[in-house]
PDB file of N, CA and C in Angstrom:
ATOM      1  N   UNK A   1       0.825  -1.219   0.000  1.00  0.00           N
ATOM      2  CA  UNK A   1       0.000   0.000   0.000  1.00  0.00           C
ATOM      3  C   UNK A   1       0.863   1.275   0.000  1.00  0.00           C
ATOM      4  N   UNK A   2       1.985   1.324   0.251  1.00  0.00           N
ATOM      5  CA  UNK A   2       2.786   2.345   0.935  1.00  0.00           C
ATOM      6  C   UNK A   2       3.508   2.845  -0.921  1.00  0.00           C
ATOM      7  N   UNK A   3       3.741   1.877  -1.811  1.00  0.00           N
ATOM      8  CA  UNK A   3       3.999   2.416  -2.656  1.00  0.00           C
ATOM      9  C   UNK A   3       3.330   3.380  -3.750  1.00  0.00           C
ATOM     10  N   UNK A   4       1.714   3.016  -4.089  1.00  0.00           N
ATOM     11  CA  UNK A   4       1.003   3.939  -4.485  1.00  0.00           C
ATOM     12  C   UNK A   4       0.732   5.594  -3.904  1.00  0.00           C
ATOM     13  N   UNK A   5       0.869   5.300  -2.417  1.00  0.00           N
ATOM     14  CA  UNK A   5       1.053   6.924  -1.805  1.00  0.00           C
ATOM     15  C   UNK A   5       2.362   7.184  -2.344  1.00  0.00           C
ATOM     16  N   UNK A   6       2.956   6.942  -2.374  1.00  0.00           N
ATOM     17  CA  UNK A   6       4.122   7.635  -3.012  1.00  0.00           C
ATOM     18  C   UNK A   6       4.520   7.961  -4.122  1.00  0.00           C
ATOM     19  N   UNK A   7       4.000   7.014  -4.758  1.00  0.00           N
ATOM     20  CA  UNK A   7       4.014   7.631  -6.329  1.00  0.00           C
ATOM     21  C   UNK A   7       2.809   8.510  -6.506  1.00  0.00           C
ATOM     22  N   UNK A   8       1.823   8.560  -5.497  1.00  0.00           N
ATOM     23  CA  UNK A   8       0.934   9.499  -5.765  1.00  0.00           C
ATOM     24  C   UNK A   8       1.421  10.760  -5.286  1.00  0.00           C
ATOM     25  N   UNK A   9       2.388  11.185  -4.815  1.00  0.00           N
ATOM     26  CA  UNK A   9       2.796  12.347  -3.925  1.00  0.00           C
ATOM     27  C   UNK A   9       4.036  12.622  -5.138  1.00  0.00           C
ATOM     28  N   UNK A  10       4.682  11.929  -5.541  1.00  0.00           N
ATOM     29  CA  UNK A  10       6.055  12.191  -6.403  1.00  0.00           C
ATOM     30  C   UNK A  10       4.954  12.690  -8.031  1.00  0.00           C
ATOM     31  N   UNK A  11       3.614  12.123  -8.261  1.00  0.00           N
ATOM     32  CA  UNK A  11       3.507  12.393  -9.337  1.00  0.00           C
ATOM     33  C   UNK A  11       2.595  14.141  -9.308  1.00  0.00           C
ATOM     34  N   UNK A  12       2.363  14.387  -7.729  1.00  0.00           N
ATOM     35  CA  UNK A  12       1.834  15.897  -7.511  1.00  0.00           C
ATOM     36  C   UNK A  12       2.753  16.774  -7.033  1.00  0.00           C
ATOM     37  N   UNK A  13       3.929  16.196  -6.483  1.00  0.00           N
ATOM     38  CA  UNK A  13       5.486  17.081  -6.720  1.00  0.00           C
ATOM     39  C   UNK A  13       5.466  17.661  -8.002  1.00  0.00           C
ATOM     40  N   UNK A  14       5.824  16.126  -9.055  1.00  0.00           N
ATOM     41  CA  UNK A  14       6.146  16.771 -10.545  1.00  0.00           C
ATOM     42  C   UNK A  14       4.949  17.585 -10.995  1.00  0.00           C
ATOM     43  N   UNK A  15       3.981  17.525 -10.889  1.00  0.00           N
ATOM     44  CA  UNK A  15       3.035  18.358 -11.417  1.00  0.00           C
ATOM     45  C   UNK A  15       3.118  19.825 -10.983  1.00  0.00           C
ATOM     46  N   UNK A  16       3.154  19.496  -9.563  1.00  0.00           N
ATOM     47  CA  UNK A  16       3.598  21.087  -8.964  1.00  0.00           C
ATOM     48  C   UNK A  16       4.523  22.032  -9.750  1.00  0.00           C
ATOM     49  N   UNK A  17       5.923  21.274  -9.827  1.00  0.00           N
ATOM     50  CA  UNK A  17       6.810  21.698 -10.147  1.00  0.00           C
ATOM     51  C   UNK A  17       6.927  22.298 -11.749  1.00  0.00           C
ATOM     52  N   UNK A  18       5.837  21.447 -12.446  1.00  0.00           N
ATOM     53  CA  UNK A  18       5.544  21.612 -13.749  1.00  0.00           C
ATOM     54  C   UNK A  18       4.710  22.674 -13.561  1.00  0.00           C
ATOM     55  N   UNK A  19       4.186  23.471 -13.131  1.00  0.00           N
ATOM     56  CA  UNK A  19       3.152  24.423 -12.755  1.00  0.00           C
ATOM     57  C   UNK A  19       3.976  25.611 -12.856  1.00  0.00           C
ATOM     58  N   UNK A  20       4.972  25.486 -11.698  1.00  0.00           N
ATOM     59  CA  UNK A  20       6.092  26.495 -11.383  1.00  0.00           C
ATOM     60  C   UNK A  20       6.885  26.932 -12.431  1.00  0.00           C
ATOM     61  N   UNK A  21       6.964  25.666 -13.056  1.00  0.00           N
ATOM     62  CA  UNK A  21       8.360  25.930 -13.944  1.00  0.00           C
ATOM     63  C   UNK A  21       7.361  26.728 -15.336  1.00  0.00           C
ATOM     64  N   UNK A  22       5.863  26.425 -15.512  1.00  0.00           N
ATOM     65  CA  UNK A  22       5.367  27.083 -16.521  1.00  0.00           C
ATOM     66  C   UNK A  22       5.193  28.355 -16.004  1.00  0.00           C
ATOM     67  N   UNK A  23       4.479  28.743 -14.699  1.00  0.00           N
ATOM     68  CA  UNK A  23       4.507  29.998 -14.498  1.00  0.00           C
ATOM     69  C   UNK A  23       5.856  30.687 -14.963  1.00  0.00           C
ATOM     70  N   UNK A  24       7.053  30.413 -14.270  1.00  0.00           N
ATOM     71  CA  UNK A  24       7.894  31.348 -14.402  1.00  0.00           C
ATOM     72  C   UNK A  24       8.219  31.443 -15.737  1.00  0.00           C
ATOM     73  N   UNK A  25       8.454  30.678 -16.796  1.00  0.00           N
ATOM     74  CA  UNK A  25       8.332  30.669 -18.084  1.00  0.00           C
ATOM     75  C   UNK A  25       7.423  31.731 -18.819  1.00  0.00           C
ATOM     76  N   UNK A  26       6.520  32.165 -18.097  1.00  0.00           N
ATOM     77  CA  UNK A  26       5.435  32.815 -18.659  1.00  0.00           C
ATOM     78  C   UNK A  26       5.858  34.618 -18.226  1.00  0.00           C
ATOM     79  N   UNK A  27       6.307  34.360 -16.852  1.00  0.00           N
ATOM     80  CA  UNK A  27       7.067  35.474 -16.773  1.00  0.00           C
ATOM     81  C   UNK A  27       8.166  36.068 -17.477  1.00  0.00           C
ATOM     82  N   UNK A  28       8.938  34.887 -17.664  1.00  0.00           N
ATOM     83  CA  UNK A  28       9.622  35.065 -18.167  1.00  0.00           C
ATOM     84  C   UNK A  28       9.527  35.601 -19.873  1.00  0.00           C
ATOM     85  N   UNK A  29       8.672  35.081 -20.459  1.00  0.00           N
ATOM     86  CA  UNK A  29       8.576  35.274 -21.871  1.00  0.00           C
ATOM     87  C   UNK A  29       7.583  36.939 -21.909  1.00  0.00           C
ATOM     88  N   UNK A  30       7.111  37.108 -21.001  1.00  0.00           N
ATOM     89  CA  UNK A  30       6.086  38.688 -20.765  1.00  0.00           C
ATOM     90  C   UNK A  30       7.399  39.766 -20.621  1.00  0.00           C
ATOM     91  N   UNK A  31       8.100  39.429 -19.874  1.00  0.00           N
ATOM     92  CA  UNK A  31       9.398  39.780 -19.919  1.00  0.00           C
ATOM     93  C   UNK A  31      10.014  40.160 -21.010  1.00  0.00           C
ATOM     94  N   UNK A  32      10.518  39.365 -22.064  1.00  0.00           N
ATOM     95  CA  UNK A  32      11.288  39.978 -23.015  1.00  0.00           C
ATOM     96  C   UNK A  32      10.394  40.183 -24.277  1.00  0.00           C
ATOM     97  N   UNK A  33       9.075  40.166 -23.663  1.00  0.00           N
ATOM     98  CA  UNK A  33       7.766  40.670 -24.378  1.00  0.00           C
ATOM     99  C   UNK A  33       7.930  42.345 -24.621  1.00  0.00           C
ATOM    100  N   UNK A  34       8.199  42.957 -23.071  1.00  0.00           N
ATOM    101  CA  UNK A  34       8.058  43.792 -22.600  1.00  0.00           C
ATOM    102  C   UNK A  34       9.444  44.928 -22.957  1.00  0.00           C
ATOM    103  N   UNK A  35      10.625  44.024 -23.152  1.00  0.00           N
ATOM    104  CA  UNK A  35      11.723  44.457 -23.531  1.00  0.00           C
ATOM    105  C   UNK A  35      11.673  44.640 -25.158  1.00  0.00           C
ATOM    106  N   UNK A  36      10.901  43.820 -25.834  1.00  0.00           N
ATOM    107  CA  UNK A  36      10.680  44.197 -27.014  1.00  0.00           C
ATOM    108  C   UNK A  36       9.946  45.115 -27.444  1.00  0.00           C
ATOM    109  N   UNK A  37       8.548  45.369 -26.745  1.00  0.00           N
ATOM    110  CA  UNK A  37       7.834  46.370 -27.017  1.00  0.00           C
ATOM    111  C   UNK A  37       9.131  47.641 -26.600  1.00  0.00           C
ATOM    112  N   UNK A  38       9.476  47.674 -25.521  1.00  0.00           N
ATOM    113  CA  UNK A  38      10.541  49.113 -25.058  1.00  0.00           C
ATOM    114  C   UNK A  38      11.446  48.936 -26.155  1.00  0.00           C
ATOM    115  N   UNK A  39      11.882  48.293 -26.869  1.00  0.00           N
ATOM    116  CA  UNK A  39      13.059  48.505 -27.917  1.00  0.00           C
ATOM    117  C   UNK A  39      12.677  49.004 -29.152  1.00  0.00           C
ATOM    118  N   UNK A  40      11.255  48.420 -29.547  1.00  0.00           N
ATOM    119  CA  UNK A  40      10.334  48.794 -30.708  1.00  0.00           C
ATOM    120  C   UNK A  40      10.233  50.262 -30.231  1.00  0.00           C
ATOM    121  N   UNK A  41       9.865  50.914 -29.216  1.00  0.00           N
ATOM    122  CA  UNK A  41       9.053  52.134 -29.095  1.00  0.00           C
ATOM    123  C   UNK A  41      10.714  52.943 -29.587  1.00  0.00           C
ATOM    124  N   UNK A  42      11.879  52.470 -28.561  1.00  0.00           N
ATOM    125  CA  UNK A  42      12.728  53.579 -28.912  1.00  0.00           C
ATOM    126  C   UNK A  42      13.281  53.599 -29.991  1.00  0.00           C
ATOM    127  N   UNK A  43      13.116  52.700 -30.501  1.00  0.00           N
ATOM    128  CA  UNK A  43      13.746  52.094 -32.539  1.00  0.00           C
ATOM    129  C   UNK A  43      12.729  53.712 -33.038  1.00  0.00           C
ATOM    130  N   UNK A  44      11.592  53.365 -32.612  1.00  0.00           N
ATOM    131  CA  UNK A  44      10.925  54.402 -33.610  1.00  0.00           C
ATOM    132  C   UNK A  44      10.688  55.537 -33.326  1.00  0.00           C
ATOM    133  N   UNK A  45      10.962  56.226 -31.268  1.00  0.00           N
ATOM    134  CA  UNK A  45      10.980  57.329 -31.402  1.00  0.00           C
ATOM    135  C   UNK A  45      12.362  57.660 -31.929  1.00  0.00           C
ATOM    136  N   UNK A  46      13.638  56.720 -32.332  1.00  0.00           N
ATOM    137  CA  UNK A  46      14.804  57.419 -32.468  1.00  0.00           C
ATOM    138  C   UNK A  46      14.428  57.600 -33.780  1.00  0.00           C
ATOM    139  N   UNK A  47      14.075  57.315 -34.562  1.00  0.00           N
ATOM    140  CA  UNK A  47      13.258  56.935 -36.162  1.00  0.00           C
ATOM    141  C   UNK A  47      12.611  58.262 -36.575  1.00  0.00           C
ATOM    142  N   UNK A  48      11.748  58.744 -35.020  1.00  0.00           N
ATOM    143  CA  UNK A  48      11.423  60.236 -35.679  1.00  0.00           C
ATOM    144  C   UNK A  48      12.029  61.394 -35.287  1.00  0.00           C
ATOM    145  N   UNK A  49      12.862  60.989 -34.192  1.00  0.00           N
ATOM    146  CA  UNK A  49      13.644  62.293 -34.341  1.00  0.00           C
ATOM    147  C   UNK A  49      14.615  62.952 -34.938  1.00  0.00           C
ATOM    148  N   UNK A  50      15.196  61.642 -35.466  1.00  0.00           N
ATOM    149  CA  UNK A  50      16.067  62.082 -37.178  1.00  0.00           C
ATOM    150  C   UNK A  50      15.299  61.978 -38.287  1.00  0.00           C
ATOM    151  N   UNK A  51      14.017  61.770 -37.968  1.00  0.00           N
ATOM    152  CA  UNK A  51      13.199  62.479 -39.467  1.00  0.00           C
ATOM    153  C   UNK A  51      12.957  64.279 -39.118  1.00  0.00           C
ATOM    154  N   UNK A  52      12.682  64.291 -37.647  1.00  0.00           N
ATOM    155  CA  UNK A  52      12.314  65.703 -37.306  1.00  0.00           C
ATOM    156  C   UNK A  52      13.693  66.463 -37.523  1.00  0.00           C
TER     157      UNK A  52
END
């Protein structure tokens, strides 16, 4: 009996951990989401101020 609790606990570890590891992934990718939008904006205000 003692082995099914345990693989039932190791298989809601990994799940956990699979949870975690997607969250931060998600942060992570909003992240250089966010660094792209800021690189796009200054690409193009530098874009108009040597048109101005």
């Amino acid at each position: 009996m003692r082995i099914p609790i345990n693989f039932k606990q190791r298989s809601l570890l990994l799940l956990l951990f699979f949870v975690l590891i997607s969250k931060e992934i998600k942060k992570e990718k909003s992240k250089i989401f966010l660094l792209e939008e800021e690189y796009e904006f200054r690409h193009k205000s530098i874009k108009i101020i040597t048109l101005t």
